[in-house]
C-alpha atoms as a PDB file:
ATOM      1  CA  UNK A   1      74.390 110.661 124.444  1.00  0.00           C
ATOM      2  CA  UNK A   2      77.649 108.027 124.594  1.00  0.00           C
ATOM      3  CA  UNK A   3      78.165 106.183 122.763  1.00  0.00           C
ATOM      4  CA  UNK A   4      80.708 102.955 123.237  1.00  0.00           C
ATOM      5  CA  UNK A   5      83.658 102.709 120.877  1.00  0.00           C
ATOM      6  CA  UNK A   6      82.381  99.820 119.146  1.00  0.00           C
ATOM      7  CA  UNK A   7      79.300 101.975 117.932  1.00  0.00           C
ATOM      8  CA  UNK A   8      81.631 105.061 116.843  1.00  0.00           C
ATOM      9  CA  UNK A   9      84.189 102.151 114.861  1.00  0.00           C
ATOM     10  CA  UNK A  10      80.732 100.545 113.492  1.00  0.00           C
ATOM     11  CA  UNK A  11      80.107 104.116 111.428  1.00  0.00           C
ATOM     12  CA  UNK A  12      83.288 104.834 110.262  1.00  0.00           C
ATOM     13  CA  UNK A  13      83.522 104.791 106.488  1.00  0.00           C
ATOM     14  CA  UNK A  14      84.926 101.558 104.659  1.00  0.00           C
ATOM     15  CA  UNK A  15      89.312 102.346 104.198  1.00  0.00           C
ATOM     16  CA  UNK A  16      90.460 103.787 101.281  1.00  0.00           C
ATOM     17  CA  UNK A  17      91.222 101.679  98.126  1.00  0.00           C
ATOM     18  CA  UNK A  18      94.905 102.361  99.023  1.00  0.00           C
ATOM     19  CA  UNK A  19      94.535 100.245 102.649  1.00  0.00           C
ATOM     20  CA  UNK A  20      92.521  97.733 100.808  1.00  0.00           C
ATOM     21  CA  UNK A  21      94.916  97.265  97.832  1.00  0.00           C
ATOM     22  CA  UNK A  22      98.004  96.154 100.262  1.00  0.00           C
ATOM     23  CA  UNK A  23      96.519  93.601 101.353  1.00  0.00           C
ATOM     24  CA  UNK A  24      95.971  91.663  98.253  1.00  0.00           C
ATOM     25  CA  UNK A  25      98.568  88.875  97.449  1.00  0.00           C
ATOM     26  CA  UNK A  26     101.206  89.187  95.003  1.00  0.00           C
ATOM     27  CA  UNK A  27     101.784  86.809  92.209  1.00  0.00           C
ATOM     28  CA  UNK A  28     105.009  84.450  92.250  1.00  0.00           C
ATOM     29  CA  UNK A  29     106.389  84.433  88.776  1.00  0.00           C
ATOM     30  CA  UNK A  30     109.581  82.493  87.054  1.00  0.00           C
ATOM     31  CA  UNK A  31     111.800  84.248  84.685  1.00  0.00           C
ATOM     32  CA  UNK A  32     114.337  82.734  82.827  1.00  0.00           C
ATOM     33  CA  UNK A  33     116.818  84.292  81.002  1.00  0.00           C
ATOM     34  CA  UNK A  34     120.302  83.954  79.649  1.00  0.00           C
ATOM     35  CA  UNK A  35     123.081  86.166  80.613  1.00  0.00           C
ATOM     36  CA  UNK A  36     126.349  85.670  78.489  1.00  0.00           C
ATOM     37  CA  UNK A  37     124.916  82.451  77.245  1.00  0.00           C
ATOM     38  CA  UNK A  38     123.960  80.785  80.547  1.00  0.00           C
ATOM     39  CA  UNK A  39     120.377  80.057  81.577  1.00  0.00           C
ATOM     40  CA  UNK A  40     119.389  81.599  85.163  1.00  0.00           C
ATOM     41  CA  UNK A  41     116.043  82.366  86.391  1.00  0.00           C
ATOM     42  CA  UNK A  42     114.861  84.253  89.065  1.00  0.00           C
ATOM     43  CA  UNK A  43     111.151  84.384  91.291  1.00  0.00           C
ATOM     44  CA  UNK A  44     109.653  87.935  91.330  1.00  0.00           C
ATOM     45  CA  UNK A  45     106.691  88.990  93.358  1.00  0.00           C
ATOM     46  CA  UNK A  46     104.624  91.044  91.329  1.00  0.00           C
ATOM     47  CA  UNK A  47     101.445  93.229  92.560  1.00  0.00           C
ATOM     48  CA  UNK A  48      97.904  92.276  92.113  1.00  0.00           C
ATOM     49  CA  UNK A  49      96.779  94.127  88.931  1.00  0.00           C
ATOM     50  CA  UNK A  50     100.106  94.954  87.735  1.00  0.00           C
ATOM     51  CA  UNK A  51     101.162  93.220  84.465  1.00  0.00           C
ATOM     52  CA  UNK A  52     103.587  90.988  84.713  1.00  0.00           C
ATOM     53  CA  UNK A  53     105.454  90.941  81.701  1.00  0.00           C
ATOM     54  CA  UNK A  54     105.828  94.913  81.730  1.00  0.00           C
ATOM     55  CA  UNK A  55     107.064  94.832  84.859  1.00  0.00           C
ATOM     56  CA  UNK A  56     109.531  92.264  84.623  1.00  0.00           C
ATOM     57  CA  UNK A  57     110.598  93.075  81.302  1.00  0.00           C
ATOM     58  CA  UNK A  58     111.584  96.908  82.029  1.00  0.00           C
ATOM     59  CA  UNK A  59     113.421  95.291  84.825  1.00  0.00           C
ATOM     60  CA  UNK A  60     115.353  93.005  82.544  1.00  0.00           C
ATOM     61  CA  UNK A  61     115.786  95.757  79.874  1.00  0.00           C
ATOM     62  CA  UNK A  62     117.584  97.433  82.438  1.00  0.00           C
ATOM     63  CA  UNK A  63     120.437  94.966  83.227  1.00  0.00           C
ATOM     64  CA  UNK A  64     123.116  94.632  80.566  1.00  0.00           C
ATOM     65  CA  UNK A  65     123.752  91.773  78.485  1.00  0.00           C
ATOM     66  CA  UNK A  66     120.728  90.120  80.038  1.00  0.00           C
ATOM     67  CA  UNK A  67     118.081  88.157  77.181  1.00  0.00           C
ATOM     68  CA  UNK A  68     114.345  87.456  78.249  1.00  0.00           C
ATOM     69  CA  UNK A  69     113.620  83.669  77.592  1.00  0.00           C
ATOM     70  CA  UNK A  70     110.508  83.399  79.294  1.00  0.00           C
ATOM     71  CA  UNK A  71     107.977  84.112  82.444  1.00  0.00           C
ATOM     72  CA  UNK A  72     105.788  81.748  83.864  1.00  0.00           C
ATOM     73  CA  UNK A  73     103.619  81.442  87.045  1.00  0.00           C
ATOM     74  CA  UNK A  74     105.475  79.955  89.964  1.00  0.00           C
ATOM     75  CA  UNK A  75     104.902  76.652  91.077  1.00  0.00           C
ATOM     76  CA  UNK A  76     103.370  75.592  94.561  1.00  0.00           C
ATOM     77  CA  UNK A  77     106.208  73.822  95.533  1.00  0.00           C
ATOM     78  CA  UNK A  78     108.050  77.369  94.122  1.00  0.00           C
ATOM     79  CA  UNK A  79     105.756  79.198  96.158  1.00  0.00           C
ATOM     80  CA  UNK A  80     106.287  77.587  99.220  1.00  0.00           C
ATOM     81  CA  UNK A  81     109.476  77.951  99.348  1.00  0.00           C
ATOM     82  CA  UNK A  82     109.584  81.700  98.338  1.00  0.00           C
ATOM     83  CA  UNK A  83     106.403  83.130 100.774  1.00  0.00           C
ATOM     84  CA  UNK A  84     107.143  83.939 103.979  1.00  0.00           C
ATOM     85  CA  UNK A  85     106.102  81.813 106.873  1.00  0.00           C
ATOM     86  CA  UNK A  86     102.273  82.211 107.456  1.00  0.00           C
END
């Protein structure tokens, strides 16, 4: 029996969770901080189902000198102008 390539795509099983899962949109978030007294902030992209403020704080923790002052969920106007053209 043939079958057409539609009919052998149709009963292929669903992708893995690991297809699936890269294809769900990051989170824009804000962090400000202070290094050597001055404000900055920076716009991270973090996974769907990640935690944010683990994340972004071992990052921190990692640069020297550098003093969390807060995270907070980007802005559209923020967004827009950090997301790639769509």
């Amino acid at each position: 029996m043939n079958t057409t390539r539609a009919e052998s795509a149709a009963g292929r099983a669903r992708p893995s969770r690991a297809v699936t899962t890269f294809f769900q949109v990051p989170t824009l978030w804000v962090v400000e901080y202070l290094l050597d007294g001055r404000a900055g902030q920076l716009v991270r992209s973090v996974p769907a189902g990640v935690n944010p403020a683990d994340l972004l704080g071992r990052e921190l923790a990692r640069l020297r000198g550098v003093h969390l002052k807060g995270m907070r969920l980007a802005t559209e106007e923020e967004e827009r102008a950090h997301r790639p053209c769509s």
